[in-house]
N, C-alpha and C. Protein backbone atom coordinates (compact mmCIF):
# COMPACT_ATOMS: atom_id res chain seq x y z
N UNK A 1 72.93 13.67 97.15
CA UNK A 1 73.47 14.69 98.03
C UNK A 1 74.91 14.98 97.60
N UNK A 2 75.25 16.35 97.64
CA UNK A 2 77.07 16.71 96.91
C UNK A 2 77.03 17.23 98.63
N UNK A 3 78.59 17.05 98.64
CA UNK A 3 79.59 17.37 100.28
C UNK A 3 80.19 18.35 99.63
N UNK A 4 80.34 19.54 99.72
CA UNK A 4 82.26 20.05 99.37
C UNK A 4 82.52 20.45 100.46
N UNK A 5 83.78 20.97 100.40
CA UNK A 5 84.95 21.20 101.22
C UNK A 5 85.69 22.19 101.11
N UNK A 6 85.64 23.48 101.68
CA UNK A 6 85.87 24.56 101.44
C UNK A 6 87.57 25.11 102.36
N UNK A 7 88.71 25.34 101.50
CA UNK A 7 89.86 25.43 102.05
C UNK A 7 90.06 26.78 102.33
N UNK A 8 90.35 27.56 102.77
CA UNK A 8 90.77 28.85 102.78
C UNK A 8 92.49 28.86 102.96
N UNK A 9 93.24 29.14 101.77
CA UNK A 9 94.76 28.85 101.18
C UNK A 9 95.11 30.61 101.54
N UNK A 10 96.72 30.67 102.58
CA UNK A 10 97.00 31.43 102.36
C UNK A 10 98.33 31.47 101.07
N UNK A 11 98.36 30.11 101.01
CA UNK A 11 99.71 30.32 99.73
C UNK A 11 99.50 28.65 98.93
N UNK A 12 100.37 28.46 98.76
CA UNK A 12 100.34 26.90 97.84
C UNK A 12 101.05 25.81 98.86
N UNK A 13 99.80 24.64 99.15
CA UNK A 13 100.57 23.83 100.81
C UNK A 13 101.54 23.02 99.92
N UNK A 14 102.33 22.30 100.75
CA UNK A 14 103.43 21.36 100.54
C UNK A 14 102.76 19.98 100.06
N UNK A 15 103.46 19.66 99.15
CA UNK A 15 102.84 18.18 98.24
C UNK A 15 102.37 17.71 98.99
N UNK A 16 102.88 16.93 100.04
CA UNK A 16 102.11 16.22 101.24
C UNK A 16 100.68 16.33 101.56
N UNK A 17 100.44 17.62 101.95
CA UNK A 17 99.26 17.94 102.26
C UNK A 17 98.09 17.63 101.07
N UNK A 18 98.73 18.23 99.67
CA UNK A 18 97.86 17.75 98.78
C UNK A 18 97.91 16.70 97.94
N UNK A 19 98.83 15.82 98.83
CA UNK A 19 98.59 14.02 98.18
C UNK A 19 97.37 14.08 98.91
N UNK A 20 97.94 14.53 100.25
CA UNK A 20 96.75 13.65 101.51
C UNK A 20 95.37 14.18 101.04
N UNK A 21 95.47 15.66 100.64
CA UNK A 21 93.94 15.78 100.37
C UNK A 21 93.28 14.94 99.20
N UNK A 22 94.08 14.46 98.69
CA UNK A 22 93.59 14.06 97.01
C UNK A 22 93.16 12.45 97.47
N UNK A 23 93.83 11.95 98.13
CA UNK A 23 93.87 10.94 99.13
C UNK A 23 92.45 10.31 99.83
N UNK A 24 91.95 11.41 100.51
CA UNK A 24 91.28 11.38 101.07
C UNK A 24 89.98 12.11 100.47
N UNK A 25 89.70 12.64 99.28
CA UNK A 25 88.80 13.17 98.33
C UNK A 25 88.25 11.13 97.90
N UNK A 26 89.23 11.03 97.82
CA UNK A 26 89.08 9.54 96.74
C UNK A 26 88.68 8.69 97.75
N UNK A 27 88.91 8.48 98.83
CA UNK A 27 88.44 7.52 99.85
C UNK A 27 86.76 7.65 100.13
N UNK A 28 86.48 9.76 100.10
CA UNK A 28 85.46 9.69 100.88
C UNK A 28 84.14 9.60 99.27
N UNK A 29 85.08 9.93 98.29
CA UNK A 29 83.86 9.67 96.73
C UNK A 29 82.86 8.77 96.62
N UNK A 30 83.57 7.83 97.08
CA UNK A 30 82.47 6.33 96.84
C UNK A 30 80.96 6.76 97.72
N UNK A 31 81.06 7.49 99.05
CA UNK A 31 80.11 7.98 100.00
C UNK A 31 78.93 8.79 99.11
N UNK A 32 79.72 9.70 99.02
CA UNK A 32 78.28 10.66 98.16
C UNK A 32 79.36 11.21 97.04
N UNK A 33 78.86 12.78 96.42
CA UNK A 33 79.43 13.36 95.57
C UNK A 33 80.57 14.30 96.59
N UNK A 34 81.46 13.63 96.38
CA UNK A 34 82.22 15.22 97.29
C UNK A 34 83.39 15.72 96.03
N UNK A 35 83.61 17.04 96.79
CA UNK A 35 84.52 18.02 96.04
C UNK A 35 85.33 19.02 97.07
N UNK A 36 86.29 19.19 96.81
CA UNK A 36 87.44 19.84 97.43
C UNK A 36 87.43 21.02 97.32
N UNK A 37 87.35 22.28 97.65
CA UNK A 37 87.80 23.83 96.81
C UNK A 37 88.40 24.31 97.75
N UNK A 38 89.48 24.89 96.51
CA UNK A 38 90.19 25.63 97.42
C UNK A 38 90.00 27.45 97.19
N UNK A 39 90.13 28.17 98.44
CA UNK A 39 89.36 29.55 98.24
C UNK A 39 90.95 30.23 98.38
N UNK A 40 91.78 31.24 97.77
CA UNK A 40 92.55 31.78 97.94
C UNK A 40 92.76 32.97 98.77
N UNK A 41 92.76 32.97 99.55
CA UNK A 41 92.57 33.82 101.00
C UNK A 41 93.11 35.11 100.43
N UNK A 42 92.37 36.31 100.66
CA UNK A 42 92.75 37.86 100.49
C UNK A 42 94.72 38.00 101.40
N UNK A 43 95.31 38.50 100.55
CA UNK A 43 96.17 39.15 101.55
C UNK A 43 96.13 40.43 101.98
N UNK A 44 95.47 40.28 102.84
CA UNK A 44 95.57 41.68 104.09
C UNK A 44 96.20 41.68 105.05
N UNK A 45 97.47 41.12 105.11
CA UNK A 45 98.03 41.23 106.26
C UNK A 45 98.03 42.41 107.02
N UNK A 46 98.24 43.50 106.06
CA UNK A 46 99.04 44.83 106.20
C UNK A 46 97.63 45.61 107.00
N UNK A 47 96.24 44.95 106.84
CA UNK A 47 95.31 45.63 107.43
C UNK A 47 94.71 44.87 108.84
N UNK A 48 95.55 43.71 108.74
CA UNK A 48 94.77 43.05 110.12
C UNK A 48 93.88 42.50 110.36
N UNK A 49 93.81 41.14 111.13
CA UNK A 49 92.93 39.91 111.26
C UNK A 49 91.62 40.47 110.91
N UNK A 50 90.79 41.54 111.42
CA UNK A 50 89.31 41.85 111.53
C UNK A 50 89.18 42.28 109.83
N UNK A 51 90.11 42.96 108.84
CA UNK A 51 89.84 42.95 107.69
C UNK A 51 90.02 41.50 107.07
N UNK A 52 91.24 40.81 107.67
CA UNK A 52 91.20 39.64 106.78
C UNK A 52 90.07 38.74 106.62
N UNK A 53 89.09 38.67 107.88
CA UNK A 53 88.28 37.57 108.69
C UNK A 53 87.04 38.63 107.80
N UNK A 54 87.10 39.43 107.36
CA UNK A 54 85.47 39.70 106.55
C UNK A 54 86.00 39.27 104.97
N UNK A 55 86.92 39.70 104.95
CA UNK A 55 87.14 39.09 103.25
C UNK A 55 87.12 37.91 103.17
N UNK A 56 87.85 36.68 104.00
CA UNK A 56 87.68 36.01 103.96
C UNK A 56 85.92 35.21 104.16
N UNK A 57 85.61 35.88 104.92
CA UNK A 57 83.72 35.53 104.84
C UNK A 57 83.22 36.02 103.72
N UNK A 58 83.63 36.72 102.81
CA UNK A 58 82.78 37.09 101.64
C UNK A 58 82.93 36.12 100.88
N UNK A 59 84.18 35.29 100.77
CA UNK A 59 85.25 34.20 99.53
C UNK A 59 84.01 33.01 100.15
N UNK A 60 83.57 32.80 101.90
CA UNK A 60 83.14 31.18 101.88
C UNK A 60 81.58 31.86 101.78
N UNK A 61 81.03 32.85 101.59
CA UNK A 61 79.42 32.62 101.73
C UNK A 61 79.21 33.62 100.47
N UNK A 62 80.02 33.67 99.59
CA UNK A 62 79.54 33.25 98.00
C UNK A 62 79.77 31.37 97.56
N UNK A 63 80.22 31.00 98.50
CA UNK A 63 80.23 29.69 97.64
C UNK A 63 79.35 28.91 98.79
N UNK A 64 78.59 29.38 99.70
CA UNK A 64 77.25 28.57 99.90
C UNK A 64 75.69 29.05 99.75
N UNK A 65 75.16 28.01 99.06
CA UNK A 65 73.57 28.26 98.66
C UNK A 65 72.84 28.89 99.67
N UNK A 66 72.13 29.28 99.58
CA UNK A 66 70.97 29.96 100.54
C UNK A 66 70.50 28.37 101.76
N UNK A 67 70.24 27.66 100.42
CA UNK A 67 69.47 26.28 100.72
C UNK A 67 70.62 24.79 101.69
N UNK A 68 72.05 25.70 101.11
CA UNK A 68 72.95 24.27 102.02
C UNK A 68 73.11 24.88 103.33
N UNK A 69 73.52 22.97 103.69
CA UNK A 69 73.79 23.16 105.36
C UNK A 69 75.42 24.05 105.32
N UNK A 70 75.21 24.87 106.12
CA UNK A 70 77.01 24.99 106.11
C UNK A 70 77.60 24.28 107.82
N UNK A 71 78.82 23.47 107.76
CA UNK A 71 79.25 22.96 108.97
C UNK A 71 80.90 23.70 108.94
N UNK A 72 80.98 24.52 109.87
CA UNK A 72 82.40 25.23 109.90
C UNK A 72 82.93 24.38 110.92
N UNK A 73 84.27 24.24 111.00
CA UNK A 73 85.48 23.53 111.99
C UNK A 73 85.87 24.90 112.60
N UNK A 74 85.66 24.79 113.77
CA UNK A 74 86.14 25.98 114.55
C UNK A 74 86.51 25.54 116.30
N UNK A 75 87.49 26.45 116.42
CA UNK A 75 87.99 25.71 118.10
C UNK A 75 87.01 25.94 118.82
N UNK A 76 86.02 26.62 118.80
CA UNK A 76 85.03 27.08 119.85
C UNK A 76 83.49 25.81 119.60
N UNK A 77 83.83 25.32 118.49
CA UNK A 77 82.67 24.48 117.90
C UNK A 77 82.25 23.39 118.74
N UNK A 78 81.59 22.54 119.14
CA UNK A 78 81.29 21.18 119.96
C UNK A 78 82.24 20.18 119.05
N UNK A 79 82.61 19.40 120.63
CA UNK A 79 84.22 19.03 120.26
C UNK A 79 83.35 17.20 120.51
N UNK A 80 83.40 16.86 119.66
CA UNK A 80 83.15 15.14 119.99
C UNK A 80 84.16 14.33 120.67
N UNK A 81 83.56 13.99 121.59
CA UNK A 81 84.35 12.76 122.51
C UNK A 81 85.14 11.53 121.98
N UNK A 82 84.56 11.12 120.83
CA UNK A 82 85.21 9.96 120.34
C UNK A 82 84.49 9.81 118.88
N UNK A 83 85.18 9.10 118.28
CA UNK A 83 84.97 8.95 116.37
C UNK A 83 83.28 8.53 116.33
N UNK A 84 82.90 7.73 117.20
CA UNK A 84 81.52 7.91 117.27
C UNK A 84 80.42 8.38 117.12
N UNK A 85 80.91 9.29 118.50
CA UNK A 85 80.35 10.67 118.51
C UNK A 85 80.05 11.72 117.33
N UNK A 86 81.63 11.86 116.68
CA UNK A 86 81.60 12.55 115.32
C UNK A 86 80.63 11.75 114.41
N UNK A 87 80.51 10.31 113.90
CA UNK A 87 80.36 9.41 113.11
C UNK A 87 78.59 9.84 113.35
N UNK A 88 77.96 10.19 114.53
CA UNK A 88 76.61 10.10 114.48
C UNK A 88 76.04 11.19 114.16
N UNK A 89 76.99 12.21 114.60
CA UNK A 89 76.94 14.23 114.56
C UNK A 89 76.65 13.84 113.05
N UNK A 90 77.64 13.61 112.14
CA UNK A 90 77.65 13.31 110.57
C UNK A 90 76.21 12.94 110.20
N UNK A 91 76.23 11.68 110.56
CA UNK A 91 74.72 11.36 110.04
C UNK A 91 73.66 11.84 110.68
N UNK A 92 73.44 12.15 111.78
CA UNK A 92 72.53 13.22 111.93
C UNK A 92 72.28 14.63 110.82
N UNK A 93 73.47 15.10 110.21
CA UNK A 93 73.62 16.39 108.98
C UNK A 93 73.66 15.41 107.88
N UNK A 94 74.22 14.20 107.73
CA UNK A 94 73.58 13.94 106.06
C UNK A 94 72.30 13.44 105.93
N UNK A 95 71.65 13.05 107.15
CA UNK A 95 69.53 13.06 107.39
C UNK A 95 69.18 14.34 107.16
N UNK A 96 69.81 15.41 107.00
CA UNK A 96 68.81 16.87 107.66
C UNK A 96 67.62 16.87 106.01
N UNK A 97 67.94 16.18 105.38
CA UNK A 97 67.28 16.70 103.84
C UNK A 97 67.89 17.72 102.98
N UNK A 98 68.85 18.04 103.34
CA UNK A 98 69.69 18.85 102.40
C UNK A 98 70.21 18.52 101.30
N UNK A 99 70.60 19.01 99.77
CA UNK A 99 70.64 18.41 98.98
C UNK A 99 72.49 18.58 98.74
N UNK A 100 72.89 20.22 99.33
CA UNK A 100 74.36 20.14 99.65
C UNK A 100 74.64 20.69 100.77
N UNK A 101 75.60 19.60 101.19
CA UNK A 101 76.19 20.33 102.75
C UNK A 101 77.63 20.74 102.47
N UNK A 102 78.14 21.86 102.86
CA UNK A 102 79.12 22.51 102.46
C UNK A 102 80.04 22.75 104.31
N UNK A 103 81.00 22.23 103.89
CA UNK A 103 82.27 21.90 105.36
C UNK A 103 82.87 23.27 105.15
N UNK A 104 83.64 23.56 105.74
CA UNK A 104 84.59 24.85 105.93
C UNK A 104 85.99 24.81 106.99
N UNK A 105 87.29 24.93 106.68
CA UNK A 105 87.88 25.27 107.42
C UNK A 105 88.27 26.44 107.01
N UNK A 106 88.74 27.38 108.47
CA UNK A 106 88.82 28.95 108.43
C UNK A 106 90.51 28.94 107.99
N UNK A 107 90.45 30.32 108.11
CA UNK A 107 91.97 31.01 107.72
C UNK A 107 92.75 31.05 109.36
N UNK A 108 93.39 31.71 109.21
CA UNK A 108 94.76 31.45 110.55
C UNK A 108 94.02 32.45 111.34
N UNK A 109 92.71 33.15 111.33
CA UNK A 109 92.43 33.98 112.32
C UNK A 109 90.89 33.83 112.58
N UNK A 110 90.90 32.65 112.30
CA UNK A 110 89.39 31.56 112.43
C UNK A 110 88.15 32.58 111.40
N UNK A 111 86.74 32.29 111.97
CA UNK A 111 85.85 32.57 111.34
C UNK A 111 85.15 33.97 111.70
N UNK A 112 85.01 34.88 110.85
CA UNK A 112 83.80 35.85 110.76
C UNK A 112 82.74 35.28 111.41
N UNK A 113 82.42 36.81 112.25
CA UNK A 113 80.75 36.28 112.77
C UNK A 113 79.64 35.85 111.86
N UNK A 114 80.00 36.82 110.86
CA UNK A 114 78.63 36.16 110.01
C UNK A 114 78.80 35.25 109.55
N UNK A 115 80.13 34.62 109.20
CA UNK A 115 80.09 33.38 109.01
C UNK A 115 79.27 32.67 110.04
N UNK A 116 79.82 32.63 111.42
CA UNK A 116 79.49 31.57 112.46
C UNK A 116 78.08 31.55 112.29
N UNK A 117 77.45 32.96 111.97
CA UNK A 117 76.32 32.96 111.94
C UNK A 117 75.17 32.49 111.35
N UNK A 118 75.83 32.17 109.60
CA UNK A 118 75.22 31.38 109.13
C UNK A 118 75.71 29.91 109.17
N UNK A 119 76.30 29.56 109.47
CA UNK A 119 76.83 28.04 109.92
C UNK A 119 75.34 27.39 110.56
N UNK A 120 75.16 26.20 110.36
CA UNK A 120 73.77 25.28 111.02
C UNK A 120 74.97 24.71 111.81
N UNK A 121 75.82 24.23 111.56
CA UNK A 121 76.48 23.01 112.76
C UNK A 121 78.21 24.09 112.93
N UNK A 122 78.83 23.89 113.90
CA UNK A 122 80.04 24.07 114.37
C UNK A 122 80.79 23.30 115.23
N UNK A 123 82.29 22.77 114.50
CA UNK A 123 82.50 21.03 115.08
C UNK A 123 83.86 21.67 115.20
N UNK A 124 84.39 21.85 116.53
CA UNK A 124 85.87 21.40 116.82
C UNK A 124 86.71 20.60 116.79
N UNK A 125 87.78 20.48 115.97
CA UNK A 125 88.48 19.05 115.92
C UNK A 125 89.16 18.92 117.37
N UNK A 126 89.66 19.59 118.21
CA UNK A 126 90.26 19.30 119.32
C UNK A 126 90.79 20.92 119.91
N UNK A 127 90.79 20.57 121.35
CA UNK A 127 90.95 22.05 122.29
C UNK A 127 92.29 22.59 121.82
N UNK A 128 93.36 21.72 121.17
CA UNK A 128 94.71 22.38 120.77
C UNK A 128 94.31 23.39 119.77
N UNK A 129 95.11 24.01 119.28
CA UNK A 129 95.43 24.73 118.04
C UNK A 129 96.59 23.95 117.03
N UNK A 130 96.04 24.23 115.68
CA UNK A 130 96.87 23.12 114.91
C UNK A 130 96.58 24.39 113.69
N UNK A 131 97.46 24.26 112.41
CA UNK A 131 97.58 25.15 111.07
C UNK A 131 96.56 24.75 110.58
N UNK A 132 95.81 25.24 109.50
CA UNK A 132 95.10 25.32 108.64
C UNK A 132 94.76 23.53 108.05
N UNK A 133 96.39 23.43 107.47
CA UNK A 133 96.41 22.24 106.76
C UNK A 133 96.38 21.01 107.26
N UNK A 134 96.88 20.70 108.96
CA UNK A 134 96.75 19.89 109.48
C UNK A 134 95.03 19.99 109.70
N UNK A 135 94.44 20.91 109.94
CA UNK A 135 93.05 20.62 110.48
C UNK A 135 92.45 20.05 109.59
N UNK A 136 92.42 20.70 108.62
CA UNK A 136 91.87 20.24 107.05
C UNK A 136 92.16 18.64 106.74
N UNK A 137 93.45 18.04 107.52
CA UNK A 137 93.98 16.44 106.93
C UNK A 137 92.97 16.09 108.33
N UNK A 138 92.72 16.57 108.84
CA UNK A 138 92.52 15.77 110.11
C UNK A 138 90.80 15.70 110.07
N UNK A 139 90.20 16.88 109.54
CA UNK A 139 89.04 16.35 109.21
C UNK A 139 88.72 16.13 108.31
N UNK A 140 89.22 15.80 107.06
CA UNK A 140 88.80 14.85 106.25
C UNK A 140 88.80 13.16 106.18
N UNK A 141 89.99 13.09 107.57
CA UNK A 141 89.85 11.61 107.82
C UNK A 141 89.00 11.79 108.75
N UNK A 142 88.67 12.20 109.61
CA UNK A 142 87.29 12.15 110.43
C UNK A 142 85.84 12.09 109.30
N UNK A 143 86.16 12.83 108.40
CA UNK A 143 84.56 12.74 107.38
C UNK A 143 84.91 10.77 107.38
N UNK A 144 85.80 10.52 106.73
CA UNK A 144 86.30 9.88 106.09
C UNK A 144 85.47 8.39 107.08
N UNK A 145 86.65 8.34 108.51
CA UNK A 145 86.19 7.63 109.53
C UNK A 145 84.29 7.61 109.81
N UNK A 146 83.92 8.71 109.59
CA UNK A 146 82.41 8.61 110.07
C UNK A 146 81.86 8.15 109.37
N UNK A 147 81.91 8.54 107.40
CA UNK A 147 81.35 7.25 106.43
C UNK A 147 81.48 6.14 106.84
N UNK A 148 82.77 5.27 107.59
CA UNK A 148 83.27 3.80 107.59
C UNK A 148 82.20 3.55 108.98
N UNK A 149 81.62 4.08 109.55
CA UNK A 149 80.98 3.69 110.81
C UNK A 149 80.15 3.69 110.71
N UNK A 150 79.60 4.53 109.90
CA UNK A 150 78.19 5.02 109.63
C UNK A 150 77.87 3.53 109.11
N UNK A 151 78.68 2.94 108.06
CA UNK A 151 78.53 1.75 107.23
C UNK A 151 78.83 0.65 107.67
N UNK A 152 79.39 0.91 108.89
CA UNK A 152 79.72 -0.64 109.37
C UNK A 152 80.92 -1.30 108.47
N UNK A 153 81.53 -0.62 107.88
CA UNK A 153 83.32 -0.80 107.41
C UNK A 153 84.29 -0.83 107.71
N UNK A 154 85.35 -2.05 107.69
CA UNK A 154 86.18 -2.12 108.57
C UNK A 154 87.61 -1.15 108.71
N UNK A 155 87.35 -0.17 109.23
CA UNK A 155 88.58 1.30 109.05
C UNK A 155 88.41 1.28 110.79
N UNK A 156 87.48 1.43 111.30
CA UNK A 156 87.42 2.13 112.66
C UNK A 156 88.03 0.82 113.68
N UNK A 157 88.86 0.55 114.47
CA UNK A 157 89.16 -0.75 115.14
C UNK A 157 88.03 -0.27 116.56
N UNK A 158 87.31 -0.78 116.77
CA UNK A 158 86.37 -1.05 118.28
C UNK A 158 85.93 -2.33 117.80
């Protein structure tokens, strides 16, 4: 089974962010095949969220198969109660028989319908609002955390 991880970049993030992603690419490798991409977001400012939010859906559903699961992070998505919760949501989607499941975080004006539309799963990291790049660090240690539980590895303290 290959994971990727689909970024939608409106510019080039701050080292930080892409230690942490590189960071956390390498933590979650040993799990399955995963891969990082980053999609360079259209600038349309000048035309406004509803043009940006279809270009941007054209950039993430050329880069998923007919055949993968797609799981988008979205505030409206089912919000898990505790790392658990997430940890079982996970393995429930790496059972589905899929051969790639493809993650997504949106651009600063969330997701196209047709995105949502083809999405199989939609997972909120939390009711706040947070940037792009924090969501992106924050669920990759959640992928990250749900491998270690899934496995019975000592990362999660309960």
């Amino acid at each position: 089974m290959k994971l990727r991880f689909l970024i939608l970049e409106g510019g080039k993030p701050p080292a930080w962010v892409a230690t942490a992603r590189a960071e956390y690419a390498a933590k979650i490798s040993p799990f399955a095949s995963f891969e990082i991409k980053l999609l360079k977001s259209p600038n349309a400012d000048r035309d406004g969220a509803a043009v940006k939010q279809r270009l941007e859906a054209d950039l993430i559903l050329r880069e998923v198969g007919e055949k993968d699961l797609l799981v988008i992070f979205d505030e409206r998505g089912k919000l898990a109660k505790t790392s658990e919760d997430f940890s079982a949501a996970l393995s429930k989607i790496l059972e589905s028989g899929k051969s790639q499941i493809v993650f997504c975080i949106g651009g600063p004006y969330g997701f196209a319908e047709e995105v949502k539309k083809r999405a199989q799963v939609s997972w909120s990291l939390s009711p706040l609002t947070m940037n792009h790049w924090i969501a992106g660090l924050m669920a990759l240690e959640q992928l990250y955390r749900g491998f270690t539980i899934i496995r019975g590895l000592p990362y999660h303290n309960r």
